[in-house]
N, C-alpha and C. Protein backbone atom coordinates (compact mmCIF):
# COMPACT_ATOMS: atom_id res chain seq x y z
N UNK A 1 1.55 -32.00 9.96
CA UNK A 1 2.66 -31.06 9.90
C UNK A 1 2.70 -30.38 8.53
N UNK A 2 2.90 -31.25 7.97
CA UNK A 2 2.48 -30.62 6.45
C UNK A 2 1.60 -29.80 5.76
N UNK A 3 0.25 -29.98 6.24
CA UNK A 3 -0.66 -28.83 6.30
C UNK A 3 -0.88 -27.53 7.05
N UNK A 4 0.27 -27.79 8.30
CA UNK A 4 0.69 -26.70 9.04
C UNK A 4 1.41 -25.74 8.21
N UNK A 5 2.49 -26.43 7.82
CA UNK A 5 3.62 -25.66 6.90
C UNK A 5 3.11 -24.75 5.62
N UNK A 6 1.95 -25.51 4.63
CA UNK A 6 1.10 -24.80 3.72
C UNK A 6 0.61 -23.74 4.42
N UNK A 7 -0.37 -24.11 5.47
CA UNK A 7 -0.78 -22.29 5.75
C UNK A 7 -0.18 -21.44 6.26
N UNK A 8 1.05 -21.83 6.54
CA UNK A 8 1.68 -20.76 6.71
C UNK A 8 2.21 -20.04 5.33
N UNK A 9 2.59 -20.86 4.75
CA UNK A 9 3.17 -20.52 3.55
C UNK A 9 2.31 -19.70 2.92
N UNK A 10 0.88 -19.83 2.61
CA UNK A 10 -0.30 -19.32 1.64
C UNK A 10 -0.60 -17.67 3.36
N UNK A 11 -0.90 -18.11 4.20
CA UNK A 11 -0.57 -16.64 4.59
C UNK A 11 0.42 -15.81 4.80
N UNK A 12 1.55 -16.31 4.60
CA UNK A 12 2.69 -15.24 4.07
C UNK A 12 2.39 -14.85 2.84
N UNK A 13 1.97 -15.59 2.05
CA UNK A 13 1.79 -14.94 0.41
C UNK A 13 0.96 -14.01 0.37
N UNK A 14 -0.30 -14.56 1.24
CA UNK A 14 -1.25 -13.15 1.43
C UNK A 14 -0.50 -12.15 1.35
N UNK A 15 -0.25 -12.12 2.59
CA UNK A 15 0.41 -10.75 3.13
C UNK A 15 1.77 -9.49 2.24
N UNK A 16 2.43 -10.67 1.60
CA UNK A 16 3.14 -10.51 0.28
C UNK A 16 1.72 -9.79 -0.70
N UNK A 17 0.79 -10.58 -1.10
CA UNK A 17 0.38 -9.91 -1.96
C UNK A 17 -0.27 -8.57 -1.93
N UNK A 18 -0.65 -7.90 -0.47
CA UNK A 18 -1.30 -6.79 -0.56
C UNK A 18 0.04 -5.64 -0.32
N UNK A 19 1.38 -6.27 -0.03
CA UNK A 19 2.20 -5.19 0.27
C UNK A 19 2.72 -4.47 -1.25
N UNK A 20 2.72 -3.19 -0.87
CA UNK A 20 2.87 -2.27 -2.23
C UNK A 20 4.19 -1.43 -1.34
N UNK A 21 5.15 -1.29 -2.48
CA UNK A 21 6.57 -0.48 -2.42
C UNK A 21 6.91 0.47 -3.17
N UNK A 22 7.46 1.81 -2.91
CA UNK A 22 7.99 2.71 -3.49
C UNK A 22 9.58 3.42 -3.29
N UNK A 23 10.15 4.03 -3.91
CA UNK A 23 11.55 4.76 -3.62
C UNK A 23 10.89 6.20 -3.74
N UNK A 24 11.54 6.73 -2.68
CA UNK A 24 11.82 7.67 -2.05
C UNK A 24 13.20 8.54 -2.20
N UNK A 25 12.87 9.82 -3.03
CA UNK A 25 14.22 10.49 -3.08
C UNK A 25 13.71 11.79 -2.01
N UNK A 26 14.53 12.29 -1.09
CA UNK A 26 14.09 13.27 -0.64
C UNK A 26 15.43 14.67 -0.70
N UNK A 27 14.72 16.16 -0.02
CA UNK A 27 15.45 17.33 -0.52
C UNK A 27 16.70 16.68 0.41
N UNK A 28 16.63 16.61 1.10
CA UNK A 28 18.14 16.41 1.97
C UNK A 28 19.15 15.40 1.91
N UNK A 29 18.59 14.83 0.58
CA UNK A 29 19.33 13.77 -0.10
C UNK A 29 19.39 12.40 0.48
N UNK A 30 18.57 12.45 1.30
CA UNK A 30 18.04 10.58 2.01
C UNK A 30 16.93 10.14 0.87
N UNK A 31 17.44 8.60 0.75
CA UNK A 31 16.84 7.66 -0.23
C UNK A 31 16.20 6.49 0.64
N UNK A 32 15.03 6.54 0.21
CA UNK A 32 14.05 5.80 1.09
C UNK A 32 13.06 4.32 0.42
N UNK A 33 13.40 2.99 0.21
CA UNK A 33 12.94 2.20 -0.11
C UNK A 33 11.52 1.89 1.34
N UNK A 34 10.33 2.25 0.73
CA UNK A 34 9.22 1.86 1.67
C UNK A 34 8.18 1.09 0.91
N UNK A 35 8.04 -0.40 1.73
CA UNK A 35 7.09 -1.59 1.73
C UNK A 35 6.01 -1.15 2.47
N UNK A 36 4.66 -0.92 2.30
CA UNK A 36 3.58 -0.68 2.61
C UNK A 36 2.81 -2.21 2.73
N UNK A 37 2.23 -2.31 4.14
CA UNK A 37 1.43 -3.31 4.25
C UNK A 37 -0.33 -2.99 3.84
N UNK A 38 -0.89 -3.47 3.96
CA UNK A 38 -2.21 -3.39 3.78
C UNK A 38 -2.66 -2.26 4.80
N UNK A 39 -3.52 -0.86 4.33
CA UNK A 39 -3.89 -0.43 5.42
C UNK A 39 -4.90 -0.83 6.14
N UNK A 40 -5.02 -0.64 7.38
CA UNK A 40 -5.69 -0.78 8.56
C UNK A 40 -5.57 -0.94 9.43
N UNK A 41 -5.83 -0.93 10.90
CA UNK A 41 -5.56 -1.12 11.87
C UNK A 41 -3.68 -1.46 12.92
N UNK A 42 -3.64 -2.98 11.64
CA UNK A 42 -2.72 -3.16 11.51
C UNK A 42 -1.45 -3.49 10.56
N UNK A 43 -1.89 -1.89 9.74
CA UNK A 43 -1.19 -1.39 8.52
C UNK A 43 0.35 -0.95 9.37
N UNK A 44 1.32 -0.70 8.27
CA UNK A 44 3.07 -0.77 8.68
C UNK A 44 3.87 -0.09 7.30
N UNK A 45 4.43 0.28 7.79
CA UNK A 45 5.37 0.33 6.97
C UNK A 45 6.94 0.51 7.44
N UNK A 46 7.55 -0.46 5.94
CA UNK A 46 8.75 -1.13 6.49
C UNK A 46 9.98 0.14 5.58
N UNK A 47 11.04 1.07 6.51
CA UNK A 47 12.03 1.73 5.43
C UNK A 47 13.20 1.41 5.79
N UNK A 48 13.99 1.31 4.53
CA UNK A 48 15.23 1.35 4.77
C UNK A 48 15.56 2.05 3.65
N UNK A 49 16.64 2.29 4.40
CA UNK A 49 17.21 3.99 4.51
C UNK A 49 18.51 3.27 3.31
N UNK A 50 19.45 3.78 2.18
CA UNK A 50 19.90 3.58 1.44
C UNK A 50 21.37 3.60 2.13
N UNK A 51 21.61 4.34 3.44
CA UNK A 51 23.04 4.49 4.03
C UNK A 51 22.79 3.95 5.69
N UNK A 52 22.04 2.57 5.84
CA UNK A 52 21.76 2.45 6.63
C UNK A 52 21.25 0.97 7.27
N UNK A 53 21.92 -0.01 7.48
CA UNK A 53 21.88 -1.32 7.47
C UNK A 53 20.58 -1.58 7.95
N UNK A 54 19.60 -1.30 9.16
CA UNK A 54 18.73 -1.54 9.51
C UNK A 54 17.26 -0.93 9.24
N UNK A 55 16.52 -1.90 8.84
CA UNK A 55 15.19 -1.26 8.39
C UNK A 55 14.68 -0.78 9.53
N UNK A 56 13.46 0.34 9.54
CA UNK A 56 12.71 0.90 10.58
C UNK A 56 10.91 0.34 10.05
N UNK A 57 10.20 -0.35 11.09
CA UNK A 57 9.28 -0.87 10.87
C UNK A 57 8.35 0.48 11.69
N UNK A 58 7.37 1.21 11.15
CA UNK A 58 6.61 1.96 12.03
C UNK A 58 5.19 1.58 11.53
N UNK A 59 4.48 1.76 12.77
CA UNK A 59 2.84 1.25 12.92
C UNK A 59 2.05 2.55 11.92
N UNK A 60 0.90 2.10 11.27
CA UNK A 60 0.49 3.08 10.69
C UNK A 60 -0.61 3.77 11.87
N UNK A 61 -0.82 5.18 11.76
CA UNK A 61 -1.57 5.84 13.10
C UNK A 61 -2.58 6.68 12.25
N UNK A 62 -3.39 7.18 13.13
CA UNK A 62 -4.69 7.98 12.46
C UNK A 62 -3.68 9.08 11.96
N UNK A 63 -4.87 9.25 10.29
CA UNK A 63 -4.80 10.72 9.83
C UNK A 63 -5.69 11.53 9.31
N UNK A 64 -5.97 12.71 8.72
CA UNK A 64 -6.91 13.04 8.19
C UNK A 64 -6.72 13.14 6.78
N UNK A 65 -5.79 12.71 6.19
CA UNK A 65 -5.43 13.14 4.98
C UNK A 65 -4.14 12.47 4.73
N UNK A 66 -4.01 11.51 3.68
CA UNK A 66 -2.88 10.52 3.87
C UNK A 66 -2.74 9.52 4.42
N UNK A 67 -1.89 8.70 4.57
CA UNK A 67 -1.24 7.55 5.24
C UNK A 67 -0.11 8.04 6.39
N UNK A 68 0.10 8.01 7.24
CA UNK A 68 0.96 8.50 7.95
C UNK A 68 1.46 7.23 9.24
N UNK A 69 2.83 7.35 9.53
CA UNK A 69 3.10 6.26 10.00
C UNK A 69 4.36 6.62 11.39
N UNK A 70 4.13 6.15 12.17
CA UNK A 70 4.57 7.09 13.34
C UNK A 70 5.32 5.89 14.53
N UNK A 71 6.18 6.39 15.31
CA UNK A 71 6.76 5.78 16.59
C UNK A 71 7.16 6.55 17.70
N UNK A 72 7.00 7.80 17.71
CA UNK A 72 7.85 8.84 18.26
C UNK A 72 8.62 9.11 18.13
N UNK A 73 9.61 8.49 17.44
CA UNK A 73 11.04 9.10 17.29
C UNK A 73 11.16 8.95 15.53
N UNK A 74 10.27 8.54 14.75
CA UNK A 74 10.28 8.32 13.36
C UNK A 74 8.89 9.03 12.90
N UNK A 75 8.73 9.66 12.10
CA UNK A 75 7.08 9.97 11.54
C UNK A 75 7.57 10.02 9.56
N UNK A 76 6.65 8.84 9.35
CA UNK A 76 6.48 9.09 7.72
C UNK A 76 4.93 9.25 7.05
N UNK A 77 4.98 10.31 6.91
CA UNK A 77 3.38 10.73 6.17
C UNK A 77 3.24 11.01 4.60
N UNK A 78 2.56 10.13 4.17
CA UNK A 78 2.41 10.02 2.47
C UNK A 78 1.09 10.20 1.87
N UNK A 79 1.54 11.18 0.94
CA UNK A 79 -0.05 11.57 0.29
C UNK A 79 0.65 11.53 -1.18
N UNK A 80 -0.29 10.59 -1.87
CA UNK A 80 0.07 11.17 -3.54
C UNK A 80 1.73 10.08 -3.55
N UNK A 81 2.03 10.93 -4.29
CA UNK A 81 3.50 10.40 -4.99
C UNK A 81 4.22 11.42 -3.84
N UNK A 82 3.88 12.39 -2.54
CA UNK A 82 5.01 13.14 -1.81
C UNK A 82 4.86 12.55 -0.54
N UNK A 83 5.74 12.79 0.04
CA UNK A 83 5.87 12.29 1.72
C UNK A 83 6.99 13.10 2.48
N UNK A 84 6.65 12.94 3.98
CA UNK A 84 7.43 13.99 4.33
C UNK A 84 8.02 13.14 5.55
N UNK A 85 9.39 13.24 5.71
CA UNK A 85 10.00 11.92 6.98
C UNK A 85 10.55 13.02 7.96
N UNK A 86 10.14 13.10 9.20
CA UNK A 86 10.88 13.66 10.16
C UNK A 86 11.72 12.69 11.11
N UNK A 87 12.90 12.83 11.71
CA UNK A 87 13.53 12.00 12.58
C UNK A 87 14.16 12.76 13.27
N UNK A 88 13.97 12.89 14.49
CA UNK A 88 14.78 13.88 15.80
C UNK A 88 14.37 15.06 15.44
N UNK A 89 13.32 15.75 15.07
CA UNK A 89 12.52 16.92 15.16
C UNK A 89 12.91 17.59 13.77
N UNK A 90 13.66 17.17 12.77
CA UNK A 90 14.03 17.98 11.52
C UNK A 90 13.25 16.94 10.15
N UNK A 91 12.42 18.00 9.93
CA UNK A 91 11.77 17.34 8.39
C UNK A 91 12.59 17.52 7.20
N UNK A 92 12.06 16.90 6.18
CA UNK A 92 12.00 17.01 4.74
C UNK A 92 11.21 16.01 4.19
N UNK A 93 11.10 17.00 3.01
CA UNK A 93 10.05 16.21 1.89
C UNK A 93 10.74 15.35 0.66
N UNK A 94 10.37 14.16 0.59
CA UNK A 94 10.26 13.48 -0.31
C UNK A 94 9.32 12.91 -1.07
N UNK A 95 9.74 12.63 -2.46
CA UNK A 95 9.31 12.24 -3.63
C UNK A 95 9.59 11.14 -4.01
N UNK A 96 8.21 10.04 -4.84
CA UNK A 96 8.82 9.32 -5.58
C UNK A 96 9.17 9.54 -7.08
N UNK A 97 9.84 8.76 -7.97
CA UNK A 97 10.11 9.39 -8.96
C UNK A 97 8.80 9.13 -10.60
N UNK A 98 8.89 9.90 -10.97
CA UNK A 98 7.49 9.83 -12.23
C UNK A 98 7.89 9.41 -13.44
């Protein structure tokens, strides 16, 4: 049991250790804390929204340029330090800060 409990423990840490986080200020004045998992396959990213109790977990999906992360009803695409969040068909761009 005990050695059960360690690997779990040491692969949560993994997984802890490849996740990378940024804030998000965007034009329409939504503030965006996003946890980035490791990309690949089954890359994620985790946001929560600053006026908004529940985080949104979206799968990361093909792109040609960027990271981009999608559900159909959520799309967050990040290149660089900009990203752009659409939700219910209206975008804006956000920034993290330098």
């Amino acid at each position: 049991m005990r050695f059960m409990i360690a690997c779990v423990a040491l692969i949560g840490s993994a997984n802890l250790a490849f996740a990378t986080a940024a804030t998000y200020r965007c034009a329409d004045g939504t503030v965006i804390r996003a946890t980035f998992s490791a990309p690949g396959p089954a890359g994620s990213v985790r946001l929560i929204f600053a006026k908004q109790a529940r985080p949104v977990t979206l799968p990361q999906v093909p792109s040609a340029d960027g990271g981009r992360y999608a559900d159909g009803a959520v799309e967050f695409w990040i290149k660089g330090n900009a990203a752009r969040l659409t939700r219910d068909g209206a975008a804006t761009e956000c920034r993290t800060p330098q």
